[in-house]
N, C-alpha and C. Protein backbone atom coordinates (compact mmCIF):
# COMPACT_ATOMS: atom_id res chain seq x y z
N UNK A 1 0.83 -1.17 0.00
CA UNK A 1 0.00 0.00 0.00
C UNK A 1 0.88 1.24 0.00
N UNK A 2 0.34 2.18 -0.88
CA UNK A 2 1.10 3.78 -0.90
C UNK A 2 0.32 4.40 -0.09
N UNK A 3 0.03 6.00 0.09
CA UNK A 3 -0.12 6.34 0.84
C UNK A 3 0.33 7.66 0.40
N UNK A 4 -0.92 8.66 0.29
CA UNK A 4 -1.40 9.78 -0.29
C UNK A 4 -0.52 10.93 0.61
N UNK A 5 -0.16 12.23 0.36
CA UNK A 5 0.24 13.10 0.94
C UNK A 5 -0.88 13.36 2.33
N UNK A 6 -0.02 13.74 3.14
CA UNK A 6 -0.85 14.04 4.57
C UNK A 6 -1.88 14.73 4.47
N UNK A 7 -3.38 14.63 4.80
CA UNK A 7 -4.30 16.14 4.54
C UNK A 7 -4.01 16.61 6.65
N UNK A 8 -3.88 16.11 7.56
CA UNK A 8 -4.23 16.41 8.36
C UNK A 8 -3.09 16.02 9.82
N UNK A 9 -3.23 16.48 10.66
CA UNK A 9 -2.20 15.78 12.13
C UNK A 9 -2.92 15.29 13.03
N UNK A 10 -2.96 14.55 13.50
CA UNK A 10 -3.48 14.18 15.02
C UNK A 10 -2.54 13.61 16.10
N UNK A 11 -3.05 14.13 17.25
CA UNK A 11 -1.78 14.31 18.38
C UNK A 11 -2.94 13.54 19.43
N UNK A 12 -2.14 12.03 19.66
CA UNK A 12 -2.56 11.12 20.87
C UNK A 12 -2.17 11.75 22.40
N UNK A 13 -2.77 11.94 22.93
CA UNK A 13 -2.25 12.44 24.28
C UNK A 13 -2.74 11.76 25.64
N UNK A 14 -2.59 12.41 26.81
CA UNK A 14 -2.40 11.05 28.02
C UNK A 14 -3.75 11.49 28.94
N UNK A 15 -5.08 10.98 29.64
CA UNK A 15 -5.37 12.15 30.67
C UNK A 15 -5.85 11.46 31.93
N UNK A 16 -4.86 11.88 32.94
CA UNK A 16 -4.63 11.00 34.55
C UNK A 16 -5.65 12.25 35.20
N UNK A 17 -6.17 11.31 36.28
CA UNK A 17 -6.65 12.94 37.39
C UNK A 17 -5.40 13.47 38.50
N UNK A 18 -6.12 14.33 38.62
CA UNK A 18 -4.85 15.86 38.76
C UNK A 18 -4.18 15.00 39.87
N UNK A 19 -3.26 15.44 39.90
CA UNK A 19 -2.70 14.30 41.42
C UNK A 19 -1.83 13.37 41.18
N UNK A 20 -2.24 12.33 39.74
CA UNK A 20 -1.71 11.43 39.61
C UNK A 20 0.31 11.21 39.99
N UNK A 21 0.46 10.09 39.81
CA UNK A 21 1.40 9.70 39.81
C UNK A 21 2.19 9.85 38.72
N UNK A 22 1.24 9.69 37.68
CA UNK A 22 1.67 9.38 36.39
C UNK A 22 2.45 11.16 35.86
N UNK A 23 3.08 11.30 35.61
CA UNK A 23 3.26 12.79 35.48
C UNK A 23 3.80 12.86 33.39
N UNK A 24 4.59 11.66 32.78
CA UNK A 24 4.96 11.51 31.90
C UNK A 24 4.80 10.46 31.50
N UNK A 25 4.76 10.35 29.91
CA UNK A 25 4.17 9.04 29.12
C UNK A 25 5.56 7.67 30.11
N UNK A 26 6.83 8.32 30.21
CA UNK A 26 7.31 7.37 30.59
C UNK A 26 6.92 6.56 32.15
N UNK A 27 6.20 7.01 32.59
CA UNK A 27 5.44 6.34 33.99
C UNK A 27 4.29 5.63 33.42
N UNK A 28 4.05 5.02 32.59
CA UNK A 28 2.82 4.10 31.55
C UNK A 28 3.33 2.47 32.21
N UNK A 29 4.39 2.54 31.79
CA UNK A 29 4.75 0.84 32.18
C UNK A 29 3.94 0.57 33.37
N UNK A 30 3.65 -0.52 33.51
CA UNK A 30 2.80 -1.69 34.31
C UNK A 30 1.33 -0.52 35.14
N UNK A 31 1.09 0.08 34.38
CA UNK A 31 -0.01 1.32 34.77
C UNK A 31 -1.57 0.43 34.10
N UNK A 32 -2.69 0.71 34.06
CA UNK A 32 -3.44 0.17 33.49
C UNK A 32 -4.25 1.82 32.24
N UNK A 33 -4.40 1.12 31.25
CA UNK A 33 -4.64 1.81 30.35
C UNK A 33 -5.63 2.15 29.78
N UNK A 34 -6.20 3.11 29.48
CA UNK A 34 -7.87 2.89 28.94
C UNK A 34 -7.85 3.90 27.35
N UNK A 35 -8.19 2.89 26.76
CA UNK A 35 -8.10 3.88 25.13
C UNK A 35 -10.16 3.47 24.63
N UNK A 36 -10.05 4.27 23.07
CA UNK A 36 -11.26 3.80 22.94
C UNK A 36 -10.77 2.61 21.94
N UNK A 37 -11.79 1.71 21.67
CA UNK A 37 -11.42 0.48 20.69
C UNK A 37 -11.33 0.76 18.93
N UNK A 38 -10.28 -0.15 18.75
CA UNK A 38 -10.48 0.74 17.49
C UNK A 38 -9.59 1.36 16.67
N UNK A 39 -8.96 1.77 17.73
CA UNK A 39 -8.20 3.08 17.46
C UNK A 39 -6.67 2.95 17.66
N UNK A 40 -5.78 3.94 16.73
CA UNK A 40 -4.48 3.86 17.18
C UNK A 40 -3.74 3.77 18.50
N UNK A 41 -4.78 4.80 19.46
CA UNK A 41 -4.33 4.87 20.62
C UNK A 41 -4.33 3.37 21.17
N UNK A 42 -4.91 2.20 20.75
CA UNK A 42 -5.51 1.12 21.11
C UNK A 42 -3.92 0.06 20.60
N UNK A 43 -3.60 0.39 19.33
CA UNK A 43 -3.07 -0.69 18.86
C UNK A 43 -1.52 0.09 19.70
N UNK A 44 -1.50 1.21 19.62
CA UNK A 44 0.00 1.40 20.00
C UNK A 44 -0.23 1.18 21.68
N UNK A 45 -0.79 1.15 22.36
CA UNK A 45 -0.68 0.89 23.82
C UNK A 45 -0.67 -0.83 23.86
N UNK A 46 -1.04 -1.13 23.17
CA UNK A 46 -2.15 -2.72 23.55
C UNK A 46 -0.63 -3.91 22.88
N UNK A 47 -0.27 -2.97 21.99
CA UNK A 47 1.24 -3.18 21.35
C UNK A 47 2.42 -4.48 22.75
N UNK A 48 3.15 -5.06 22.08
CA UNK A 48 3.83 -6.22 22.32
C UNK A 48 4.78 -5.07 22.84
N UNK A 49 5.42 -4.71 24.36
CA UNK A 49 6.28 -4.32 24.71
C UNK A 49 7.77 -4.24 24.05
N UNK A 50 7.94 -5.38 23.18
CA UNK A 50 8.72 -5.63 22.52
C UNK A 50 8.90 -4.65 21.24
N UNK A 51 7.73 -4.29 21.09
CA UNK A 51 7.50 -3.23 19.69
C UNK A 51 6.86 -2.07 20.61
N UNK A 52 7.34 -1.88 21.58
CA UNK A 52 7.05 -0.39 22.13
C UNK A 52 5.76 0.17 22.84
N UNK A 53 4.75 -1.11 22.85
CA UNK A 53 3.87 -1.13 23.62
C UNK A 53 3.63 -1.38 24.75
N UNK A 54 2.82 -1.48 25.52
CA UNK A 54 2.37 -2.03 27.52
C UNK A 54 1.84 -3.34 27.49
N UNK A 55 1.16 -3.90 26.35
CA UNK A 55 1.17 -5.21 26.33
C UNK A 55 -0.10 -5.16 26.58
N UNK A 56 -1.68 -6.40 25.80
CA UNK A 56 -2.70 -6.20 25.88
C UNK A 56 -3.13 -6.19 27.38
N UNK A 57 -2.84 -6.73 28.36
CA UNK A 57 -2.92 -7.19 29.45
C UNK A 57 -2.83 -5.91 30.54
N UNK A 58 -2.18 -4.60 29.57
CA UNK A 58 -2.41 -3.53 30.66
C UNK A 58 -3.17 -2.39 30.01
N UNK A 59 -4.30 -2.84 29.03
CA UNK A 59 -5.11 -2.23 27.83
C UNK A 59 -6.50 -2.71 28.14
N UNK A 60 -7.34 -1.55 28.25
CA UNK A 60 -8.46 -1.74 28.72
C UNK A 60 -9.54 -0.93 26.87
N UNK A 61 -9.88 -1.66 26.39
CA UNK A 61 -10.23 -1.01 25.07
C UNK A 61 -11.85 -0.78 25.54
N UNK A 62 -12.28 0.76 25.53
CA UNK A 62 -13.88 0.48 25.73
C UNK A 62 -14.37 1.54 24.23
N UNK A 63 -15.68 1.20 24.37
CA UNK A 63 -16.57 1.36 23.22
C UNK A 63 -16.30 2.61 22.51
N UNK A 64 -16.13 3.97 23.11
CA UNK A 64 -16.22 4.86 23.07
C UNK A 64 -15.57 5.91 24.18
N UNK A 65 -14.52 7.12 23.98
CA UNK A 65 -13.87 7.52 24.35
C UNK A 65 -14.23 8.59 26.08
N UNK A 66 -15.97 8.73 25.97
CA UNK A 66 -16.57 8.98 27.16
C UNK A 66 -16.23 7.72 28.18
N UNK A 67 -17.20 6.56 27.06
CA UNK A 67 -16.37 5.39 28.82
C UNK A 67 -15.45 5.11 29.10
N UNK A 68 -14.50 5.35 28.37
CA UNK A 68 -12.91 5.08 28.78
C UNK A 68 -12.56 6.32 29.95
N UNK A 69 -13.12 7.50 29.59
CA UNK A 69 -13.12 8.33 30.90
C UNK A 69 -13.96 8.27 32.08
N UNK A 70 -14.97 8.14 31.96
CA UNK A 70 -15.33 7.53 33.18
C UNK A 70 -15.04 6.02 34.12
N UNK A 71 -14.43 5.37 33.02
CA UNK A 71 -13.41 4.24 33.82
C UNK A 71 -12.29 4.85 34.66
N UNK A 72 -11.67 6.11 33.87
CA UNK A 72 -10.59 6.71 34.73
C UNK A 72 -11.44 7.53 36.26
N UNK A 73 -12.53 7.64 35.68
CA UNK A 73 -12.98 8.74 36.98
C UNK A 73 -12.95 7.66 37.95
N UNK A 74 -13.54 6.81 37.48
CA UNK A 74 -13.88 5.64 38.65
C UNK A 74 -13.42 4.92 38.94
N UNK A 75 -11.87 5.00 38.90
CA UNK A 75 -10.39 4.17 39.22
C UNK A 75 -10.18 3.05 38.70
N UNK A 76 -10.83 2.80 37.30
CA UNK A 76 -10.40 1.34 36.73
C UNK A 76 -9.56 1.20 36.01
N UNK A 77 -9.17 2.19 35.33
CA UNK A 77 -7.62 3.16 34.58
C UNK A 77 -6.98 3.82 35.34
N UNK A 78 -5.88 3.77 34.83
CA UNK A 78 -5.01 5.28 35.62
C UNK A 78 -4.42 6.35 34.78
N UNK A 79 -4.96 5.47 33.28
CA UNK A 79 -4.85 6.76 32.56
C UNK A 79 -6.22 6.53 31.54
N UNK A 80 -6.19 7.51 30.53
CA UNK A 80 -7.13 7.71 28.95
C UNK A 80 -5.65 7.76 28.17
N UNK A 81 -5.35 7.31 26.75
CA UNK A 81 -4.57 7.99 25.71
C UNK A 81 -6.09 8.13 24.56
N UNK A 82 -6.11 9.46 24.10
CA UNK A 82 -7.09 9.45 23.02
C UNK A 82 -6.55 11.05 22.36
N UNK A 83 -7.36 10.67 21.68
CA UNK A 83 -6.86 12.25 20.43
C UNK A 83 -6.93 12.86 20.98
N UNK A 84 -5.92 14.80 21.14
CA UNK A 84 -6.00 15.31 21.87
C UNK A 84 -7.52 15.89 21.67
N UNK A 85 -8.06 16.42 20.93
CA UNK A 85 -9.38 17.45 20.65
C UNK A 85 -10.75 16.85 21.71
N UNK A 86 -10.91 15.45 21.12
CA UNK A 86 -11.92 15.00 22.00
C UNK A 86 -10.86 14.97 23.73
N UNK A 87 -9.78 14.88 24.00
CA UNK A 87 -9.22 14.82 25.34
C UNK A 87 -9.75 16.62 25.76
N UNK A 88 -9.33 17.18 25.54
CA UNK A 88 -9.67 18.57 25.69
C UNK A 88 -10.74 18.75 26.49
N UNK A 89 -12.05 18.00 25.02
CA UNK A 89 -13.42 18.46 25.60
C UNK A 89 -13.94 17.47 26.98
N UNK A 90 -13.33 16.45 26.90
CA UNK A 90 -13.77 15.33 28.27
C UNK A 90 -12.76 16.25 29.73
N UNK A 91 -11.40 16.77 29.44
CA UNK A 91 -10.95 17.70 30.46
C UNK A 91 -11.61 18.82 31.06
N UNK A 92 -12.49 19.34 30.12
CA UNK A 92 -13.18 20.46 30.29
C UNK A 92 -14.45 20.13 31.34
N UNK A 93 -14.55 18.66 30.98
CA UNK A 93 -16.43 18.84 31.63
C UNK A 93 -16.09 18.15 32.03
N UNK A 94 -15.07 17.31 32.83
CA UNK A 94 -15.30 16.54 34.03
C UNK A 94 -13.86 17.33 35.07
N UNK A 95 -14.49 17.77 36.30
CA UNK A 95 -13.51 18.30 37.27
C UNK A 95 -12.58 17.00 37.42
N UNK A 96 -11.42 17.82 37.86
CA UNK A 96 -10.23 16.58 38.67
C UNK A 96 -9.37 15.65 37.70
N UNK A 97 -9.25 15.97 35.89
CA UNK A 97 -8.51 15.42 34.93
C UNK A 97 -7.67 16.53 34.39
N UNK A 98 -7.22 15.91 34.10
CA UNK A 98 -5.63 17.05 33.41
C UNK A 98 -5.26 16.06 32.19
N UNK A 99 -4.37 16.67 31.30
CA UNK A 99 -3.76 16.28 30.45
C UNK A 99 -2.39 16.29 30.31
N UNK A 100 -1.45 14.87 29.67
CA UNK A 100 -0.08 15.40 30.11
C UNK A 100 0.57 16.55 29.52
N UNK A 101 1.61 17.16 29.53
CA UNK A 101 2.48 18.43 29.24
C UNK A 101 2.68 17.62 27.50
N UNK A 102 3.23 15.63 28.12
CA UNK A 102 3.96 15.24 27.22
C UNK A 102 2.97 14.29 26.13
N UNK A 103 2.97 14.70 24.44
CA UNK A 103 2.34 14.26 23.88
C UNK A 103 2.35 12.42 23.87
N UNK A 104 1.56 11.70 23.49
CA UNK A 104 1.70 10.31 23.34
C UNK A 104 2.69 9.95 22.04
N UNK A 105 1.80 10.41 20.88
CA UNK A 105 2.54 10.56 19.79
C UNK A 105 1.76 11.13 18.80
N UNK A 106 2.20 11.58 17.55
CA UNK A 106 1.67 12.66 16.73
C UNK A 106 1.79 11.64 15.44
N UNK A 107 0.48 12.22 14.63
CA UNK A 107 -0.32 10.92 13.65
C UNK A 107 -0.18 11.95 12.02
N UNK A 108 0.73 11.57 11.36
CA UNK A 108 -0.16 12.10 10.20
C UNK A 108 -1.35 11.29 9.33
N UNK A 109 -2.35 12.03 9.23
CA UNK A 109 -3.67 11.22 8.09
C UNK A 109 -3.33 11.29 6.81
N UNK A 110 -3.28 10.02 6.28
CA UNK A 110 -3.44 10.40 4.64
C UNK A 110 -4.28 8.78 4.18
N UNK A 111 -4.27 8.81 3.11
CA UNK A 111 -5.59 7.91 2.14
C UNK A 111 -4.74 7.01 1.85
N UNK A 112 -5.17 5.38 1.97
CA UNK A 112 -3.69 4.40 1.43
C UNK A 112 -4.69 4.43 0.15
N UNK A 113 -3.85 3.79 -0.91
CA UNK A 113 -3.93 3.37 -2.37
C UNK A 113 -3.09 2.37 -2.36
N UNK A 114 -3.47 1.52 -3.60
CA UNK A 114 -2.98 0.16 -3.93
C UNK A 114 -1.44 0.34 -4.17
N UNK A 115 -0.56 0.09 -4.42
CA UNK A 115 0.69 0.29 -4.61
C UNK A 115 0.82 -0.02 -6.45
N UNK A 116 0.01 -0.70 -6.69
CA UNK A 116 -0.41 -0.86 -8.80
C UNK A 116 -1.20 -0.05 -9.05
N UNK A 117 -0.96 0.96 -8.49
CA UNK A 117 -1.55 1.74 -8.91
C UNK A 117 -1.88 3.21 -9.03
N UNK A 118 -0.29 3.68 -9.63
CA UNK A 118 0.72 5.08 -9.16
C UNK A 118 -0.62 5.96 -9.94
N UNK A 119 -1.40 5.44 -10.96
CA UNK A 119 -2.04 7.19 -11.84
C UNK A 119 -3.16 7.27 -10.28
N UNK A 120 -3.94 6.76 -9.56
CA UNK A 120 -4.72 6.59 -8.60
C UNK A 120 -4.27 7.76 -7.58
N UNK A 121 -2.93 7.25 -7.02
CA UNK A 121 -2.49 8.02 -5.78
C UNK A 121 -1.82 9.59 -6.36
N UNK A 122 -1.65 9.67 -7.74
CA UNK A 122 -1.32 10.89 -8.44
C UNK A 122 -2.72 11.86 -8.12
N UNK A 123 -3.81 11.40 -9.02
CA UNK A 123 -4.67 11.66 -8.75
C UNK A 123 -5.66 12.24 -7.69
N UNK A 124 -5.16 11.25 -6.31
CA UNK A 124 -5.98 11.33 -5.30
C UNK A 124 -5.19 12.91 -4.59
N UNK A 125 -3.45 12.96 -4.48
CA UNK A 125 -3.26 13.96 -4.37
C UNK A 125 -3.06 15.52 -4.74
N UNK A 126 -3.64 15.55 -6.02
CA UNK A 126 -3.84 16.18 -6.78
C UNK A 126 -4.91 16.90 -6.19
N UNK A 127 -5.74 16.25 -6.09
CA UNK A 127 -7.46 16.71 -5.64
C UNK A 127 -7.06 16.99 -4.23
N UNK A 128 -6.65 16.04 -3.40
CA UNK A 128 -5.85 16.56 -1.90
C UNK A 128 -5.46 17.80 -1.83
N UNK A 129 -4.38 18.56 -2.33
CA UNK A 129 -3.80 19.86 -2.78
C UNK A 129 -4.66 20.81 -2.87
N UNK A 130 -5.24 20.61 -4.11
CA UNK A 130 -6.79 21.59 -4.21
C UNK A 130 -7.59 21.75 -3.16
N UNK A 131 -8.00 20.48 -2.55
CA UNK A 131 -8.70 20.29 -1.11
C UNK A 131 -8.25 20.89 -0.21
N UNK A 132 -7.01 21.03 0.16
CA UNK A 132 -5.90 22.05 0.80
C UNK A 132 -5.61 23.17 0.55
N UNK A 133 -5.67 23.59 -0.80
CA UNK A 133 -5.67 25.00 -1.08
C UNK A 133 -6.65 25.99 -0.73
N UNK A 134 -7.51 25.52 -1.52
CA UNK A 134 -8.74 26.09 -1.24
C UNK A 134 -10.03 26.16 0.33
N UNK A 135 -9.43 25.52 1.47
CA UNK A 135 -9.61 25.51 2.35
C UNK A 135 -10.65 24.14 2.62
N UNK A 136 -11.37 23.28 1.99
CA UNK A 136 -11.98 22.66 2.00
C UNK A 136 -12.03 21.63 3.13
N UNK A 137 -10.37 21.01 3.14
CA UNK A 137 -10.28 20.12 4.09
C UNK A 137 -10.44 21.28 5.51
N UNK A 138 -9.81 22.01 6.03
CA UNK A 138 -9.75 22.51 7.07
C UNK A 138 -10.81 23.09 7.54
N UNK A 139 -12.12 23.00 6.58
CA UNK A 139 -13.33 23.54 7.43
C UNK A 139 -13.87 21.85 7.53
N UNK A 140 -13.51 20.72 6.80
CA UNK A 140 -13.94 19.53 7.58
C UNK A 140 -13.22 19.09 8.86
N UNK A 141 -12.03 19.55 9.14
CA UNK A 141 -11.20 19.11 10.32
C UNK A 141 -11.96 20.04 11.52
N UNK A 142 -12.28 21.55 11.04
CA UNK A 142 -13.15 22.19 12.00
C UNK A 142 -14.12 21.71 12.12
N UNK A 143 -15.10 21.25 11.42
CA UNK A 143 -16.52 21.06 11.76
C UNK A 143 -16.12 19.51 12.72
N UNK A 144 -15.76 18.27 12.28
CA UNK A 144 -15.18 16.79 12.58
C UNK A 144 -14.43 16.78 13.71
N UNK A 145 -13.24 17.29 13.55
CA UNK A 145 -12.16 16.79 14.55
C UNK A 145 -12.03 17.87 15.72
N UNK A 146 -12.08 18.72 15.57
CA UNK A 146 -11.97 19.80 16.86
C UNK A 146 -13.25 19.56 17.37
N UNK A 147 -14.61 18.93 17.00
CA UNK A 147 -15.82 19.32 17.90
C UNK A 147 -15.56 18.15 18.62
């Protein structure tokens, strides 16, 4: 698979309640983890220690990125990793969570394409560009990803 020029960033980040122990991604080891399912934050935590992960066993994957925070409210995590934008808005409306200083890790988005198939991914970024120029993508990242 190829893999279209970036349209967008997303930044995984950490969120313990205020107090915690946890102060940096490097205090994660043998911690219990709560991501939503699904998701990058999921495969890179849930990840074989060996390849840089905590191992499924300290990965708590729930449905959706509200119950993964209220698992943390209610001490069944000791942390959330989830995109920062939705982390933001769950910091905001529940007292007693913080977010770390230190990012998890930073994502670029782009579109895979077949690898047979160079006029496709020419194409797709072509229209990407335009989509970028003309502001198109960035009022979908406003309306989508920041709400």
């Amino acid at each position: 698979m190829d893999f279209t020029d970036s349209y967008a960033n997303g930044v995984q980040v950490v969120i313990v309640k205020e107090g915690s122990a946890i102060k940096s991604i490097d205090d994660l080891k043998g911690k219990m983890i709560g991501t939503q399912e699904g998701t990058t934050g999921y495969a890179y935590c849930s990840a074989d220690p060996a390849d840089g992960g905590y191992g499924e066993d300290h990965v708590i994957a729930y449905t959706n990125g509200a119950t993964a925070v209220q698992a943390l409210l209610a001490g069944k995590v000791d942390c959330v990793v989830i995109d920062s934008q939705p982390a933001k808005e769950y910091v905001k409306a529940n007292t007693g969570l913080t977010i770390l200083s230190t990012e998890f890790t930073n994502e670029d988005y782009a579109i895979g394409v077949s690898k047979d198939n160079p006029a496709l991914l020419a194409a797709v970024n072509t229209a990407l560009q335009q989509l970028i120029t003309d502001g198109t993508v960035q009022s979908i990242i406003n309306k989508y990803i920041a709400a």
